[in-house]
Protein backbone atom coordinates (compact mmCIF):
# COMPACT_ATOMS: atom_id res chain seq x y z
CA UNK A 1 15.78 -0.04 10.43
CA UNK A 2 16.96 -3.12 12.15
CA UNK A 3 17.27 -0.38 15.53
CA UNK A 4 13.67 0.90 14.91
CA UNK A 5 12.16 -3.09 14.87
CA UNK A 6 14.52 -3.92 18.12
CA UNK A 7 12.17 -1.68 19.78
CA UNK A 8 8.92 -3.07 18.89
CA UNK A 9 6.78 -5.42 21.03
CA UNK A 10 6.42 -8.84 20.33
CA UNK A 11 2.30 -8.53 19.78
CA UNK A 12 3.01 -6.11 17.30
CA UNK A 13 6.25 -7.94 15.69
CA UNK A 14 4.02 -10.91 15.52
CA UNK A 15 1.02 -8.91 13.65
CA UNK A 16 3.54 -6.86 10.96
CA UNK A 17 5.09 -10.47 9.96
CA UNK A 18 1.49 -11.97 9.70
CA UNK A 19 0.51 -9.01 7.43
CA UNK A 20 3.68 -9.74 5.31
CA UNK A 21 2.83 -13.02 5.34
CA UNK A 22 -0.91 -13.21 4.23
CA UNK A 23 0.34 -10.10 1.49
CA UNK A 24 2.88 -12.78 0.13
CA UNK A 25 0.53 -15.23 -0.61
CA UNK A 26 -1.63 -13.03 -2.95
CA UNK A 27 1.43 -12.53 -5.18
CA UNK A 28 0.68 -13.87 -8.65
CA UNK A 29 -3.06 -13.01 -8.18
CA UNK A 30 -3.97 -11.07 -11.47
CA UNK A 31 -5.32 -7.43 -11.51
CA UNK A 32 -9.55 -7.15 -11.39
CA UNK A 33 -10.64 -3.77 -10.72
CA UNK A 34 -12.42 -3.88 -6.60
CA UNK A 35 -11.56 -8.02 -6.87
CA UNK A 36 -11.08 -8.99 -3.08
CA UNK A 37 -10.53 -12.92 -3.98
CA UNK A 38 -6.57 -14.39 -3.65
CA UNK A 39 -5.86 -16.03 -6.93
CA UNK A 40 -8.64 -14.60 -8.38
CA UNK A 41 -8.33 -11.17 -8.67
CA UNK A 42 -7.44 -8.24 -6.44
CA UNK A 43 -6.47 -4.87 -6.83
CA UNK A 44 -4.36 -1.56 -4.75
CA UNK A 45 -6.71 -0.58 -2.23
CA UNK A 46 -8.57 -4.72 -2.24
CA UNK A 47 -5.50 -6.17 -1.42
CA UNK A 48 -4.31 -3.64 1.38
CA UNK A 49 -8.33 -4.43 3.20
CA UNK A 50 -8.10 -8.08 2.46
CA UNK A 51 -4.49 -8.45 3.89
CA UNK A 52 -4.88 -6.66 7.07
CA UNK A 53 -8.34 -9.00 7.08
CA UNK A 54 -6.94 -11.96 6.77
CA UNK A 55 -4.34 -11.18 9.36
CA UNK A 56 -6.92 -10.54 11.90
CA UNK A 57 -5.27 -6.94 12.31
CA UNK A 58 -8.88 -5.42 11.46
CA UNK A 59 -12.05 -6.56 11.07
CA UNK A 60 -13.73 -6.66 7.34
CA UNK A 61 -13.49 -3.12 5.76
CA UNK A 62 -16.30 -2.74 3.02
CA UNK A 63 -15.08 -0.23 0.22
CA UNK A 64 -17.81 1.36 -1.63
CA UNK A 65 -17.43 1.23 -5.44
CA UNK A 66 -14.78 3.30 -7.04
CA UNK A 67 -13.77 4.26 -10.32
CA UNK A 68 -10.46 2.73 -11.79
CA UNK A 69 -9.31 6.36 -13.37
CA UNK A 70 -11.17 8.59 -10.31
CA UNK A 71 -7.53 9.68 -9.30
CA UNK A 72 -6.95 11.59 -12.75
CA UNK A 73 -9.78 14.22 -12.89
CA UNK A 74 -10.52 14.57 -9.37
CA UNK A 75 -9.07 16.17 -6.33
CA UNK A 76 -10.21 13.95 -3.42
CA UNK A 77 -8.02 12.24 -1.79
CA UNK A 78 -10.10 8.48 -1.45
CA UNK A 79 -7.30 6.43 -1.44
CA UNK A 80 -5.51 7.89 1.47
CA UNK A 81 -9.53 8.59 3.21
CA UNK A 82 -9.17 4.60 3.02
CA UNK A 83 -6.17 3.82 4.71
CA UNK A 84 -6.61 6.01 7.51
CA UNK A 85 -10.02 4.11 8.34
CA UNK A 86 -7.16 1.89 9.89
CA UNK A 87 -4.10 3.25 9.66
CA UNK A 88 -2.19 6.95 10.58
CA UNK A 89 0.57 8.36 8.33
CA UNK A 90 3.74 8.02 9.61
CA UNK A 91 5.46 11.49 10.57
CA UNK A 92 9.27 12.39 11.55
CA UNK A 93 11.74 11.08 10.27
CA UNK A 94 10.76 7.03 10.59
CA UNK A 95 11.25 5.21 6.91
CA UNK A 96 8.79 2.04 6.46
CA UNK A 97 8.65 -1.09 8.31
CA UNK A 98 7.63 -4.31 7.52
CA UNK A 99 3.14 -4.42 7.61
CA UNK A 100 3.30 -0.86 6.80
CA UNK A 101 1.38 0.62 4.02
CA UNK A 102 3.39 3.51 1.28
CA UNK A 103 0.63 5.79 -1.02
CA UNK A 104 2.37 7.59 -4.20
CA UNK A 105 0.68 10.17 -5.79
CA UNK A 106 -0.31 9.39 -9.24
CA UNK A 107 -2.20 12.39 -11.56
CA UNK A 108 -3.70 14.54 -9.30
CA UNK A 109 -3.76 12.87 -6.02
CA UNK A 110 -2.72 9.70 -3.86
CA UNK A 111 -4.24 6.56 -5.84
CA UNK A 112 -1.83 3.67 -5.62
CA UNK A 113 -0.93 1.91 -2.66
CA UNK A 114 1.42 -1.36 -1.21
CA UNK A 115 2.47 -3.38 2.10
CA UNK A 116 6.12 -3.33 2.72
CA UNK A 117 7.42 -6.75 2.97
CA UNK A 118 11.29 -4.69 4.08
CA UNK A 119 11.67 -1.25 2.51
CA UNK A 120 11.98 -0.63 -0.22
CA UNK A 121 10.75 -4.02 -0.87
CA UNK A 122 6.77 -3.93 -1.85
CA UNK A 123 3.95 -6.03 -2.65
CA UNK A 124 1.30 -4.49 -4.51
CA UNK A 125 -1.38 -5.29 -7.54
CA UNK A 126 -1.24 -3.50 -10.66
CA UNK A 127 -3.58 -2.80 -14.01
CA UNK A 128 -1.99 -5.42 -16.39
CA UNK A 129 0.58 -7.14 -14.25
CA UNK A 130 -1.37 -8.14 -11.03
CA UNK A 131 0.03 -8.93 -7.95
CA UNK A 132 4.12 -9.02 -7.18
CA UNK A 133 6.40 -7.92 -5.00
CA UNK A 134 8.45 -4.98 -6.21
CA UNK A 135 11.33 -2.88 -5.77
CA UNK A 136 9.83 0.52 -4.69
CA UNK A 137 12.77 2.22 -5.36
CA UNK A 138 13.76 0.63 -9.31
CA UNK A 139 10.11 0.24 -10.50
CA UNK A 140 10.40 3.85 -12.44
CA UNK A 141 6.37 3.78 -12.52
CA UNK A 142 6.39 3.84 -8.93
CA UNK A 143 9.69 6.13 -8.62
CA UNK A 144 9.37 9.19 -10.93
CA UNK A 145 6.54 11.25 -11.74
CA UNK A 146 5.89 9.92 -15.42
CA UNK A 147 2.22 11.63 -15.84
CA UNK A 148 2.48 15.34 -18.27
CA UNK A 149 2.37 17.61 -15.26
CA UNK A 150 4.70 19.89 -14.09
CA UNK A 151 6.54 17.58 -11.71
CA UNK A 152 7.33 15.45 -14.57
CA UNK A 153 10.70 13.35 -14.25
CA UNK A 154 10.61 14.31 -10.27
CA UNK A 155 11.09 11.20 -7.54
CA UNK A 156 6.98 10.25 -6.95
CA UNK A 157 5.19 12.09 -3.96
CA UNK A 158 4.86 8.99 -1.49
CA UNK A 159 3.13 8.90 2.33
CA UNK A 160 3.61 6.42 4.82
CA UNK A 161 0.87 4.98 6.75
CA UNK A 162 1.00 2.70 9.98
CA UNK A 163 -1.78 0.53 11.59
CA UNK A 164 0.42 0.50 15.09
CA UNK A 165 0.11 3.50 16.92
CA UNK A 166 3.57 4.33 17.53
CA UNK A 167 4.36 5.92 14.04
């Protein structure tokens, strides 16, 4: 990885460590389904818009209202229609870099999302535990497949997505 940021610009250096930086400070806000308000309450997708915000990366990104459980009995993929309002997925063979965004697939499509402060090192907000950073890789939520589908016990489906253009 260290290879891959060497050949980043400074302007964009600059914004990825001011995205990790503003995502850091949300950590210990609790969990409020579409809260957008640091310490108060934020959730997945809230945090991701208020974070790139706040880092004056993009301007404000309204999200219409969602259901917390629309990711279990539907197909559409509204989580991952959000990100790339902003953002591209990140194809070849490029792991994720600090200010990116990583989408696993929970139930039936991609519904959770987190800013990677240095892979596999995550900050994201949860139902019931809020905001933290996280070890993508050990948190077994995020990990394996724990849902009663056939890919049960499988590593998680995950997508990269990148604001910078050169993913």
């Amino acid at each position: 990885m260290e290879h891959m940021m060497s050949s980043i610009g400074s302007v964009e250096l600059a914004q990825r460590a001011r995205v990790v930086a503003v995502a850091k400070e949300f950590v210990g806000t609790p969990y409020h389904h579409e809260g957008r308000l640091k310490g108060i309450g934020i959730d997945c997708a809230t945090i991701i818009a208020e974070v790139f915000e706040r880092a004056g990366v993009v301007p404000h990104i309204d999200l219409p209202p969602y259901s917390p459980m629309w990711h279990v009995s539907r197909d559409e993929e509204r989580y991952t229609e959000f990100i790339r309002r902003f953002a591209q997925e990140v194809t070849g063979l490029r792991g994720p870099l600090p200010g990116d965004i990583v989408c696993w697939k929970f139930h039936r499509c991609f519904a959770h999302g987190a800013i990677v402060v240095d892979w596999p090192t995550v900050i994201h907000a949860f139902i019931n535990i809020g905001c933290v950073e996280d070890d993508a890789l050990k948190n077994q939520v995020l990990a394996i497949v724990s849902e009663r589908v056939p890919t049960q016990g499988q590593p998680r489906p995950m997508k990269v997505f990148s604001y910078w253009r050169d993913a």
